[in-house]
C-alpha atoms as a PDB file:
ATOM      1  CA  UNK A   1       0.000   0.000   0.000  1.00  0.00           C
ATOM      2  CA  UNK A   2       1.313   3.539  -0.753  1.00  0.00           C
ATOM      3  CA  UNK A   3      -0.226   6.145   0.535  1.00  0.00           C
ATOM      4  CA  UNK A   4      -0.480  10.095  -0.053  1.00  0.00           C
ATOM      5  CA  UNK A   5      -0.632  11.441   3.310  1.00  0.00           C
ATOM      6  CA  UNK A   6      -3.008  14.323   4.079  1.00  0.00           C
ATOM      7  CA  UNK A   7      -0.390  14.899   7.424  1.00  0.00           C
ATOM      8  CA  UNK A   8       1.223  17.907   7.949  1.00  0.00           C
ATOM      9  CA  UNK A   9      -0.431  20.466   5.694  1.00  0.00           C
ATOM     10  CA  UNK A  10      -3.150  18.111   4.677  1.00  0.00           C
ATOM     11  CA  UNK A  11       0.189  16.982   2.497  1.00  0.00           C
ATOM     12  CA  UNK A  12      -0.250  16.122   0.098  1.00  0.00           C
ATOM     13  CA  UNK A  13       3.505  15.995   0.471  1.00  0.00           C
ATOM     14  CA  UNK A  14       4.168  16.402   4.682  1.00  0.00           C
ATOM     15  CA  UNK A  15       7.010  17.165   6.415  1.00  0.00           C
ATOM     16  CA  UNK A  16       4.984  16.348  10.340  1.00  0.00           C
ATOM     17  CA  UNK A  17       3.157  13.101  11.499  1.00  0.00           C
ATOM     18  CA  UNK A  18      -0.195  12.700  10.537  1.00  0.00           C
ATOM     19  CA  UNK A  19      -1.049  13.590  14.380  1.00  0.00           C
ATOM     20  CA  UNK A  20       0.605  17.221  13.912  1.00  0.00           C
ATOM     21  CA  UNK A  21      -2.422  19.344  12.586  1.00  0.00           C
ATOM     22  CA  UNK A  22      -5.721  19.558  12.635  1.00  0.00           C
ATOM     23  CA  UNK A  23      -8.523  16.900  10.567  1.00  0.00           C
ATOM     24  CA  UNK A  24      -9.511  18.444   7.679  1.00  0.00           C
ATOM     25  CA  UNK A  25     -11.908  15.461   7.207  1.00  0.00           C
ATOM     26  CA  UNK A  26     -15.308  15.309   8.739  1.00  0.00           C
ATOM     27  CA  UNK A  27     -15.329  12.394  11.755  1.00  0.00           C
ATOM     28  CA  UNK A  28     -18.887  10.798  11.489  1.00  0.00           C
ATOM     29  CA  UNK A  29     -19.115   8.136  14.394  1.00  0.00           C
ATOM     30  CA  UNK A  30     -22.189   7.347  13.046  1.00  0.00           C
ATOM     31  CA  UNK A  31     -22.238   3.992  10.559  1.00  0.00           C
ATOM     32  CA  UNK A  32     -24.240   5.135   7.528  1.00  0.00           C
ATOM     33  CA  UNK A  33     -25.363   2.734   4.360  1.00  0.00           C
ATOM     34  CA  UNK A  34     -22.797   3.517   1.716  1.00  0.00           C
ATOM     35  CA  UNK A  35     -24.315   5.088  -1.030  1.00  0.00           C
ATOM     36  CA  UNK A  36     -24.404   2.563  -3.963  1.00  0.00           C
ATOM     37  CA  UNK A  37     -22.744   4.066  -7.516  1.00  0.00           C
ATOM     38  CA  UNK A  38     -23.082   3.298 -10.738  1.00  0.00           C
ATOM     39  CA  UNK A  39     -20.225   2.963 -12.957  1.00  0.00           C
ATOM     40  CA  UNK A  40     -21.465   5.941 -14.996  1.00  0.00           C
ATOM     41  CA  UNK A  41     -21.505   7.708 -11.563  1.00  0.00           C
ATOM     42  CA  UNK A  42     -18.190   6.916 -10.980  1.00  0.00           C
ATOM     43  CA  UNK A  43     -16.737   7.413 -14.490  1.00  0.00           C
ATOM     44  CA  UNK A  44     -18.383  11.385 -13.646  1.00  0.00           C
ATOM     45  CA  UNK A  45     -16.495  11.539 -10.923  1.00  0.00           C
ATOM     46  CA  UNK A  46     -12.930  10.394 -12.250  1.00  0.00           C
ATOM     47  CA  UNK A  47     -13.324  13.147 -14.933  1.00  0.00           C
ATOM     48  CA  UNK A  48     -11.607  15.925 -12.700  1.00  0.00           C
ATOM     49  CA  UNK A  49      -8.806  13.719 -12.016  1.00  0.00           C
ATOM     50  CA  UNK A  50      -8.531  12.618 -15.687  1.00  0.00           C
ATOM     51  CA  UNK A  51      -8.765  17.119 -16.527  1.00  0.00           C
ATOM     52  CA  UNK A  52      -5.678  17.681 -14.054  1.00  0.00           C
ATOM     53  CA  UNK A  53      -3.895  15.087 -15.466  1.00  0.00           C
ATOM     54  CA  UNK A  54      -4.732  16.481 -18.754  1.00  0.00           C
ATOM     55  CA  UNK A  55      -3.578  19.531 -17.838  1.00  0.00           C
ATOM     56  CA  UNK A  56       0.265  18.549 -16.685  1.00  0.00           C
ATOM     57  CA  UNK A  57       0.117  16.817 -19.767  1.00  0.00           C
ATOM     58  CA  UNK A  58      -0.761  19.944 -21.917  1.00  0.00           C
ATOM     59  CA  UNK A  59       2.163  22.186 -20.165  1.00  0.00           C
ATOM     60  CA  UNK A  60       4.716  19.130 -19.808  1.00  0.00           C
ATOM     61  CA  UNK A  61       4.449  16.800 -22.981  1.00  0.00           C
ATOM     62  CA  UNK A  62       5.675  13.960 -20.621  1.00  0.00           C
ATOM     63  CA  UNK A  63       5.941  10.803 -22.091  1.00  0.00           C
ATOM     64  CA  UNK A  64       5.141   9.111 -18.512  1.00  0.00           C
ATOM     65  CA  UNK A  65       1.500  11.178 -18.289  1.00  0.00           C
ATOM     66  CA  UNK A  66       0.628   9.438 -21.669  1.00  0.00           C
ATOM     67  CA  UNK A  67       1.002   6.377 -20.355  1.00  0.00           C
ATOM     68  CA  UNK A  68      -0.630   6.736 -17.254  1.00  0.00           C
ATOM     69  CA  UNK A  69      -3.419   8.476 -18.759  1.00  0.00           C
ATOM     70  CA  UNK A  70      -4.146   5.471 -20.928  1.00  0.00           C
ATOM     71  CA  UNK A  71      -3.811   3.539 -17.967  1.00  0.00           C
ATOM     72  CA  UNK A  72      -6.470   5.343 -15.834  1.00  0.00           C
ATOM     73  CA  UNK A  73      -8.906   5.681 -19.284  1.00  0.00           C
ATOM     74  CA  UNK A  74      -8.883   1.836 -19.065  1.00  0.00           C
ATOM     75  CA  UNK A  75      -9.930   2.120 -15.677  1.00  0.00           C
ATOM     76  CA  UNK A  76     -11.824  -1.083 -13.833  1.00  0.00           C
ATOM     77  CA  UNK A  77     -14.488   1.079 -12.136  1.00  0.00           C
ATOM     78  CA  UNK A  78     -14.839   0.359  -8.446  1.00  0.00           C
ATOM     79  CA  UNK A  79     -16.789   1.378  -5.207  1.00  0.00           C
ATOM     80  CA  UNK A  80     -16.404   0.440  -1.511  1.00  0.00           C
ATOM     81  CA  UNK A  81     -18.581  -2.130   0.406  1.00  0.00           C
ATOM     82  CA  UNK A  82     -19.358  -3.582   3.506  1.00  0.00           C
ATOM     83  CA  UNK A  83     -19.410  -7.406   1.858  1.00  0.00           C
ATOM     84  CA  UNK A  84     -16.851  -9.011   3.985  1.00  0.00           C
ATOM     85  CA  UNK A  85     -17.529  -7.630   7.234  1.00  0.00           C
ATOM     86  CA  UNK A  86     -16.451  -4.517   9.308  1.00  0.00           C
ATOM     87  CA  UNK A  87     -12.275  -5.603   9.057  1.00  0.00           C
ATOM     88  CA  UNK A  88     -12.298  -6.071   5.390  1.00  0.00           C
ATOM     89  CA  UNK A  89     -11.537  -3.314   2.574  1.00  0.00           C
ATOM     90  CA  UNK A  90     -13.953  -4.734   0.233  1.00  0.00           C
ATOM     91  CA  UNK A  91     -14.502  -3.314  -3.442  1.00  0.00           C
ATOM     92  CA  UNK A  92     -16.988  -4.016  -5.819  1.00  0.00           C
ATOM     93  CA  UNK A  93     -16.472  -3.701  -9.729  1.00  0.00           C
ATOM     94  CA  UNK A  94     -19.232  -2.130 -11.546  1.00  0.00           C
ATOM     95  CA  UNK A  95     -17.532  -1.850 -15.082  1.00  0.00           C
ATOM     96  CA  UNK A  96     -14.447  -3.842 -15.743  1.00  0.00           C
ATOM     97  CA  UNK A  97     -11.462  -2.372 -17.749  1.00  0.00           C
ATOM     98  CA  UNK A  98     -12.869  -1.656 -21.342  1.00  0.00           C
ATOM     99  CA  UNK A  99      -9.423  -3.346 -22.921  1.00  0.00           C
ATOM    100  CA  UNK A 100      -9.074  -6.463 -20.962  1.00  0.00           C
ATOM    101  CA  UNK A 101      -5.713  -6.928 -22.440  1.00  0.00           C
ATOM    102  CA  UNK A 102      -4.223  -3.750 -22.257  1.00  0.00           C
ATOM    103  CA  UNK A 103      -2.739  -1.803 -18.897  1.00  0.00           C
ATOM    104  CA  UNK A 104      -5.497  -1.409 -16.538  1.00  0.00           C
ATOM    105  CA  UNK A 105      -6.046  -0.088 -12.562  1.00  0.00           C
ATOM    106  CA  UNK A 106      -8.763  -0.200 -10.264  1.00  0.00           C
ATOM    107  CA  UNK A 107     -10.260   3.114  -9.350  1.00  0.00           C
ATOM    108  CA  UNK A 108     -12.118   4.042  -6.759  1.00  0.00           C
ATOM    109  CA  UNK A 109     -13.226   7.713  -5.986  1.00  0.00           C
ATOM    110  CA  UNK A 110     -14.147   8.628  -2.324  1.00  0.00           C
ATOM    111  CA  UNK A 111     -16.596  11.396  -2.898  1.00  0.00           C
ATOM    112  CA  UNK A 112     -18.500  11.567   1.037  1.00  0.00           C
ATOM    113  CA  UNK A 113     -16.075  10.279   3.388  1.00  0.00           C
ATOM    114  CA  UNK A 114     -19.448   9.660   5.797  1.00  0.00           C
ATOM    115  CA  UNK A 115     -21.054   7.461   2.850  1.00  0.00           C
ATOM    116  CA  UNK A 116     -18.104   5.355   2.991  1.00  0.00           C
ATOM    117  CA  UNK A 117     -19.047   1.438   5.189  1.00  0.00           C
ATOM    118  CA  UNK A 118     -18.409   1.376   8.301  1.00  0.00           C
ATOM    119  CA  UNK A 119     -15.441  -0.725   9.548  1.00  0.00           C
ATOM    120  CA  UNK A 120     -11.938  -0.099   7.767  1.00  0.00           C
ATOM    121  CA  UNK A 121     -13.384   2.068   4.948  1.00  0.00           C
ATOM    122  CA  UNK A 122     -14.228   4.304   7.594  1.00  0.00           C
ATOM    123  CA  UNK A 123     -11.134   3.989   9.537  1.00  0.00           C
ATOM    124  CA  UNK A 124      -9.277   4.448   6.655  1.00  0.00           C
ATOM    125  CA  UNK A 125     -10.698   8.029   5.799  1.00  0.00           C
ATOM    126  CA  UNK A 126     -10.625   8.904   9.605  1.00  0.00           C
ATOM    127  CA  UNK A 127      -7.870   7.652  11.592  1.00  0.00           C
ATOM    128  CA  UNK A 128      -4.884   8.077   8.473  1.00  0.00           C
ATOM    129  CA  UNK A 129      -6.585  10.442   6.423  1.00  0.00           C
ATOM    130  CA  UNK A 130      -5.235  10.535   2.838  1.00  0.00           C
ATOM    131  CA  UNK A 131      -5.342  12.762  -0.025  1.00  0.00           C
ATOM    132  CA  UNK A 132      -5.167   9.515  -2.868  1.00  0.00           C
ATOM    133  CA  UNK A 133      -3.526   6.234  -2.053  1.00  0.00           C
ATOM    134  CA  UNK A 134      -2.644   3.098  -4.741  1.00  0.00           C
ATOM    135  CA  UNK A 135      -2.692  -0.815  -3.342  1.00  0.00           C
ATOM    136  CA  UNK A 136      -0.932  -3.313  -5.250  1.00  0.00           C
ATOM    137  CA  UNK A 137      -2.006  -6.176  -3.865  1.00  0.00           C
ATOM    138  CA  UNK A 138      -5.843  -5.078  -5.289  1.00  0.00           C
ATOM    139  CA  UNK A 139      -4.012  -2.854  -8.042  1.00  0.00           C
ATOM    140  CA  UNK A 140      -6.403  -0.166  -6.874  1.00  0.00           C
ATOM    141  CA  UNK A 141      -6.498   3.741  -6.827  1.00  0.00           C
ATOM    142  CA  UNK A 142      -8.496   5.341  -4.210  1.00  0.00           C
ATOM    143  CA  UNK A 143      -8.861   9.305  -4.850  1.00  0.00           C
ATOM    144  CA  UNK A 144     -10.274  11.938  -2.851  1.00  0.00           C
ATOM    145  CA  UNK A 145     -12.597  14.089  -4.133  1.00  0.00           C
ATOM    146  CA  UNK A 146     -13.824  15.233  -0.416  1.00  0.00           C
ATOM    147  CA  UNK A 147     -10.635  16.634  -0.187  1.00  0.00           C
ATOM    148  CA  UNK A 148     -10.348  20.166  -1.192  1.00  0.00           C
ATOM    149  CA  UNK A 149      -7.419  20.885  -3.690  1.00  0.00           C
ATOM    150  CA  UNK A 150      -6.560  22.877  -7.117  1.00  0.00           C
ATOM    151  CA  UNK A 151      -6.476  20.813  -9.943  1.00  0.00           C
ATOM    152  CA  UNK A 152      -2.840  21.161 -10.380  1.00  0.00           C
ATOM    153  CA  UNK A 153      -2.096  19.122  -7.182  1.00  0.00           C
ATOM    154  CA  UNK A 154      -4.908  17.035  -8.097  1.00  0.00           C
ATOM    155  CA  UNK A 155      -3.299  16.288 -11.157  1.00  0.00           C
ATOM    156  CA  UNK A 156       0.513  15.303  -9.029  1.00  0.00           C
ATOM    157  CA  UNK A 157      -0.956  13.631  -6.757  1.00  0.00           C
ATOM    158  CA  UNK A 158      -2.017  11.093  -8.993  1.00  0.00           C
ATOM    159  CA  UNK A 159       1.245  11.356 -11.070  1.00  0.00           C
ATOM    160  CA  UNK A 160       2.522  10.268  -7.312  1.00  0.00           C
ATOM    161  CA  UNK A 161       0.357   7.186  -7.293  1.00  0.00           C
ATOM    162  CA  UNK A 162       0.645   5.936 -10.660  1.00  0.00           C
ATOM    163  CA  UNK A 163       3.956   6.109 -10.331  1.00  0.00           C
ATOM    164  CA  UNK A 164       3.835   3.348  -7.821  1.00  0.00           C
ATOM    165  CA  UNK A 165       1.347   1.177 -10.163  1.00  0.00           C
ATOM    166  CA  UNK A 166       4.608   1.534 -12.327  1.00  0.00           C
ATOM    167  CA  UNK A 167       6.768   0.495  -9.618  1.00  0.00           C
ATOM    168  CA  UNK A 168       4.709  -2.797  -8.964  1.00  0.00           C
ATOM    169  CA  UNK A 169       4.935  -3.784 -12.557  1.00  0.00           C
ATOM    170  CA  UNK A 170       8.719  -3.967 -12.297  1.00  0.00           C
ATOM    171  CA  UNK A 171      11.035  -5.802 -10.797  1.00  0.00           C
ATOM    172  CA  UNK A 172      12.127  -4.693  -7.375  1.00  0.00           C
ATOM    173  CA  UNK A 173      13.712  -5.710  -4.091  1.00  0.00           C
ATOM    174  CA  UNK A 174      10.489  -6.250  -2.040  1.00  0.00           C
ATOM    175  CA  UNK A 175      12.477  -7.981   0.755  1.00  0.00           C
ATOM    176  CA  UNK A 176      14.214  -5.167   1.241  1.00  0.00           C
ATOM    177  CA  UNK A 177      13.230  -2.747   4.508  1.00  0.00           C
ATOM    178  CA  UNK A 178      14.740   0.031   2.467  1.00  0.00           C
ATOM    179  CA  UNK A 179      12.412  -0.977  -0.473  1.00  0.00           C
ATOM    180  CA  UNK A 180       9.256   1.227   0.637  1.00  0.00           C
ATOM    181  CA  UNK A 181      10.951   4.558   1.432  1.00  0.00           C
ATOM    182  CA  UNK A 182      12.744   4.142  -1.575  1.00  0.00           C
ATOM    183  CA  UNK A 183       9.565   3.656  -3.618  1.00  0.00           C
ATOM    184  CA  UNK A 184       8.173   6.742  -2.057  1.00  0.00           C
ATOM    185  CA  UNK A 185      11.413   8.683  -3.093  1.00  0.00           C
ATOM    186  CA  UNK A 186      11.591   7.648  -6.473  1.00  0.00           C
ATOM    187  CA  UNK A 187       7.724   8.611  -6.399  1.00  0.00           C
ATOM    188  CA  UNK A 188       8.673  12.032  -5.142  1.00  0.00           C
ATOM    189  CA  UNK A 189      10.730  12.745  -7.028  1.00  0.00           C
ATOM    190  CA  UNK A 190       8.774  11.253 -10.630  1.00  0.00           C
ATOM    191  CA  UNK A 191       5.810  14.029  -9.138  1.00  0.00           C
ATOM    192  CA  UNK A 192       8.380  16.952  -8.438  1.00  0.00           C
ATOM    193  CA  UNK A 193       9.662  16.634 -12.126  1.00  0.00           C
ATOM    194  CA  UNK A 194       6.590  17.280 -13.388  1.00  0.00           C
ATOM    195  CA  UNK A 195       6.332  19.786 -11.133  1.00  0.00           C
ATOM    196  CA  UNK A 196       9.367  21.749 -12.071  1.00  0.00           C
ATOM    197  CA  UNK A 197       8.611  21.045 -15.910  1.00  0.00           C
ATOM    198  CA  UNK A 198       5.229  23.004 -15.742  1.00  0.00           C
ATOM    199  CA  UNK A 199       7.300  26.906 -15.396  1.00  0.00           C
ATOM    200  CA  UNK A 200       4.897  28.572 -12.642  1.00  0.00           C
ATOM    201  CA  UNK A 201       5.248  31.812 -12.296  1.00  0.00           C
ATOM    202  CA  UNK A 202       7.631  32.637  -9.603  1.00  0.00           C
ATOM    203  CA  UNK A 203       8.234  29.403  -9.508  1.00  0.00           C
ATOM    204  CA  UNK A 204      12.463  29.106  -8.767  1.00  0.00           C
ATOM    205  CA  UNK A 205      11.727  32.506  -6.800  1.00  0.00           C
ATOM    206  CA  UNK A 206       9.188  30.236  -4.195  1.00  0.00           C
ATOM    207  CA  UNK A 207      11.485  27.631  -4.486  1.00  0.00           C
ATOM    208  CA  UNK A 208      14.499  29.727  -3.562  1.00  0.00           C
ATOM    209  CA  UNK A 209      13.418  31.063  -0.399  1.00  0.00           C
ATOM    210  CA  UNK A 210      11.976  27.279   1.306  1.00  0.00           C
ATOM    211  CA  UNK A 211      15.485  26.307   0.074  1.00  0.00           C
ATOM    212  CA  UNK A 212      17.185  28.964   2.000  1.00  0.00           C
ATOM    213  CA  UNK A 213      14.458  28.505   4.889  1.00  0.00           C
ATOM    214  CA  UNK A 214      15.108  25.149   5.183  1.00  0.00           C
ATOM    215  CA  UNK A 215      19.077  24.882   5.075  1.00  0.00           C
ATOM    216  CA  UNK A 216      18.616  26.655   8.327  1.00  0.00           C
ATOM    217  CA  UNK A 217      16.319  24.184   9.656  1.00  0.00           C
ATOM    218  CA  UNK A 218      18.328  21.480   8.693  1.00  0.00           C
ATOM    219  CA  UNK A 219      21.556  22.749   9.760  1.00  0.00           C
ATOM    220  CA  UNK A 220      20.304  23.408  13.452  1.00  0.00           C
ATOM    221  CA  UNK A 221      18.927  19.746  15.175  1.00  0.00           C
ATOM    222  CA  UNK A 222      17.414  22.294  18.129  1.00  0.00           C
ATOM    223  CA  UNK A 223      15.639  23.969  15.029  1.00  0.00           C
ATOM    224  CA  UNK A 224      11.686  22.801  15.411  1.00  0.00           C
ATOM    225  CA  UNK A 225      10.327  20.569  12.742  1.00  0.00           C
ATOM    226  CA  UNK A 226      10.066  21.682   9.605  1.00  0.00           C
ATOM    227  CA  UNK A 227       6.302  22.908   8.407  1.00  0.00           C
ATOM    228  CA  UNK A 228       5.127  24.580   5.520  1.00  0.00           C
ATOM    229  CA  UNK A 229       5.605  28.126   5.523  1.00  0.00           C
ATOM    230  CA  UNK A 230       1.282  28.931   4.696  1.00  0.00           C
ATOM    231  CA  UNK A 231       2.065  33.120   5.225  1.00  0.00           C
ATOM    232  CA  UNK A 232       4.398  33.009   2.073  1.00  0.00           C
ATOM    233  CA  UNK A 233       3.143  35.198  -0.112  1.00  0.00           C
ATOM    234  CA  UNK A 234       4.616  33.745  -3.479  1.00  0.00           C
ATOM    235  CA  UNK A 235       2.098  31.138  -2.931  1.00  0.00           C
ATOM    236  CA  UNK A 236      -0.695  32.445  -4.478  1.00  0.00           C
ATOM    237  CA  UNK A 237       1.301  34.009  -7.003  1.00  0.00           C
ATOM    238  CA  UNK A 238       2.775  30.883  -8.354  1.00  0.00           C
ATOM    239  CA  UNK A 239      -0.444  28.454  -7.444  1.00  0.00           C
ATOM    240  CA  UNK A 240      -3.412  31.109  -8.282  1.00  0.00           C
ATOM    241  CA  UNK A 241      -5.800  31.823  -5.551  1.00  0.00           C
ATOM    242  CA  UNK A 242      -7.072  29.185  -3.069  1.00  0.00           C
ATOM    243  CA  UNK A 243     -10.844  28.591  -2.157  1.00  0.00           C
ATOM    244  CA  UNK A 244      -9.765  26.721   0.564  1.00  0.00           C
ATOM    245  CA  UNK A 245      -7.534  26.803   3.121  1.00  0.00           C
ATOM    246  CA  UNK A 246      -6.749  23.009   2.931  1.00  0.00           C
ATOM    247  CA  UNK A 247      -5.829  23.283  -0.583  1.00  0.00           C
ATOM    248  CA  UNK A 248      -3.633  26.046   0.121  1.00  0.00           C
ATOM    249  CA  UNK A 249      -2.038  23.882   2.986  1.00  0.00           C
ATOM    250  CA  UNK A 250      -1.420  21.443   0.128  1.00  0.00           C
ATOM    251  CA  UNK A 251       0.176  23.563  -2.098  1.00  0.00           C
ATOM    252  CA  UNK A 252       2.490  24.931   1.018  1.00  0.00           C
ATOM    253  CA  UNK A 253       3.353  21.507   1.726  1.00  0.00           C
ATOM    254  CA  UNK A 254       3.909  20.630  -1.972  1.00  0.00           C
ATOM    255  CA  UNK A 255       6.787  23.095  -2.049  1.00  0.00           C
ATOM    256  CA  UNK A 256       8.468  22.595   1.224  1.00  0.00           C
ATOM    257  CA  UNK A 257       8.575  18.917   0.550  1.00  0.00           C
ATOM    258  CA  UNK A 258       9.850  19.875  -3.282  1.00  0.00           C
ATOM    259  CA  UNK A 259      12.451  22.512  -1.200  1.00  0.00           C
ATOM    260  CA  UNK A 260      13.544  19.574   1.166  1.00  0.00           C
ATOM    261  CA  UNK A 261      14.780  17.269  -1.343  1.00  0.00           C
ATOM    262  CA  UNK A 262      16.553  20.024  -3.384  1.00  0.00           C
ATOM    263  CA  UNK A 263      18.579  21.252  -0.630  1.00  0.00           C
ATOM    264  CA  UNK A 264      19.560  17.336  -0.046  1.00  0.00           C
ATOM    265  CA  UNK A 265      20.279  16.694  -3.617  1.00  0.00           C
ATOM    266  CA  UNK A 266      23.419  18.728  -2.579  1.00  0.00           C
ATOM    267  CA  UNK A 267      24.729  16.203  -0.815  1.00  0.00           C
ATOM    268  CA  UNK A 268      26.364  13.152  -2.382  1.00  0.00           C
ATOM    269  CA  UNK A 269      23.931  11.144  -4.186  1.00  0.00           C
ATOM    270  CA  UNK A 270      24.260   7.845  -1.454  1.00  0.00           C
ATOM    271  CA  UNK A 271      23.525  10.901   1.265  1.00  0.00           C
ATOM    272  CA  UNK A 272      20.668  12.172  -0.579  1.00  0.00           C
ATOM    273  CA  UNK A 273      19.059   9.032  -0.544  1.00  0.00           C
ATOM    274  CA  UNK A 274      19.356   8.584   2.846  1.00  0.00           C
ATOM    275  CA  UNK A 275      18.392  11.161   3.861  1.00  0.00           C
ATOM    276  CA  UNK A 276      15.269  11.605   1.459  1.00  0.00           C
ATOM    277  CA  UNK A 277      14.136   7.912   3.102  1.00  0.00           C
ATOM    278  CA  UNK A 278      14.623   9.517   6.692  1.00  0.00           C
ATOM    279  CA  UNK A 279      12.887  12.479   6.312  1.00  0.00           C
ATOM    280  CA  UNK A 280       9.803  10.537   4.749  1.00  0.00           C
ATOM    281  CA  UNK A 281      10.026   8.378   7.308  1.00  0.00           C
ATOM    282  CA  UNK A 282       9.458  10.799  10.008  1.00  0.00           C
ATOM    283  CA  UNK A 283       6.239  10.950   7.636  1.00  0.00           C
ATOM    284  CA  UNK A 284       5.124   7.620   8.713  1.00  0.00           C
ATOM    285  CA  UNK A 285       6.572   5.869   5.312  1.00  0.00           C
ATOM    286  CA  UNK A 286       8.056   2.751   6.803  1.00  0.00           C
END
């Protein structure tokens, strides 16, 4: 399972434990009948995913987003249930993948997190909330669409995840302990390409000054732990305006995690890595 944490700044990208800021996500102790979908429903409801994707694409020309586009337009088209009983993740296909023989993923978009069953559906959305998480033992998207964001991180985000449907079609060391941070690093850093391919405005100017923020931070062990820096004004100069506070907390933490890994990439390459793996394992990656 790999997971996009909302932690930290609803991070989509944290630098905190999920524990350090307030739920963004409604708690609902109350079990509720999940609402049932249709596949034409869902399909709907993938559409803004499929748009921000669209969008990197359109700016980038990135060989990768073709594929992955393809991949999630062959979608299997999936929704939660309670078959199994309260301690299962159970999913349901409505529409199989239209090319049967061609790269495929499971998708399922969380639209209500109260509609979802009760049991691990609902602990999943409560107690480690999420922004979009893949499984590849189910090779299975879940996206949040209850999740406020602008369609530019929606679009990474699932860049992020894809990129570990990619991952679990190749050979790797799965043995390894190292293997998962790794993953997530080499996810990181597949997201944070794109990132820097797409020009922002102000862009290397918002990038410049976390950098500079963080060497401090990361120079001084009695320095607190890093967080996004949300009062920085060439935020909504570079993103566009936020109708949300969470999805500017998204966007903050985008950049600080983008900043963090820069200012390691100074380091020798072996110290990097390290490094990379032990900061996103102070963001529950183990």
């Amino acid at each position: 399972m790999n997971t996009r944490f909302l932690a930290t700044a609803a991070i989509a990208c944290a630098i905190l434990p999920p524990s350090s800021i307030p739920q963004s996500v409604p708690r609902s102790q109350t079990a509720k009948a999940p609402v049932i979908q249709s596949a034409a429903a869902v399909r709907a409801a993938l559409q803004p995913w499929l748009r921000a994707m669209e969008g990197l694409l359109s700016k980038t020309k990135d060989a990768e987003l073709v594929l992955y586009l393809q991949v999630l337009r062959n979608a299997a088209l999936m929704v939660p249930t309670g078959e199994g009983g309260p301690g299962a993740l159970a999913q349901r296909v409505l529409s199989p993948p239209r090319e049967r023989d061609r790269p495929w993923i499971g998708v399922i978009v969380i639209e209500s997190h109260k509609d979802l069953p009760a049991g691990r559906w609902q602990q999943l959305a409560s107690v480690s909330d999420f922004a979009a998480e893949y499984h590849d033992d189910t090779n299975t998207i879940y996206l949040r669409s209850d999740i406020p964001q602008i369609p530019l991180m929606r679009g990474l985000l699932v860049v992020h995840e894809m990129r570990h449907w990619w991952q679990a079609g190749h050979a790797g060391t799965t043995t390894d302990p190292e293997s998962r941070p790794r993953k997530e690093v080499d996810a990181y850093q597949t997201e944070f390409r794109i990132l820097d391919a797409l020009m922002l405005p102000r862009y290397q100017e918002l990038l410049a000054t976390e950098m500079f923020r963080i060497r401090r931070l990361l120079a001084d062990p009695k320095q607190p732990p890093i967080q996004p820096n949300m009062s920085n004004l060439l935020l909504e100069q570079t993103f566009g305006k936020f109708g949300n506070p969470i999805a500017k907390q998204m966007a903050a933490a985008e950049i600080t995690v983008r900043a963090a890994f820069a200012e390691l990439d100074t380091l020798p390459t072996a110290t990097a890595l390290r490094r990379k793996t032990d900061l996103l394992r102070s963001l529950g990656y183990n």
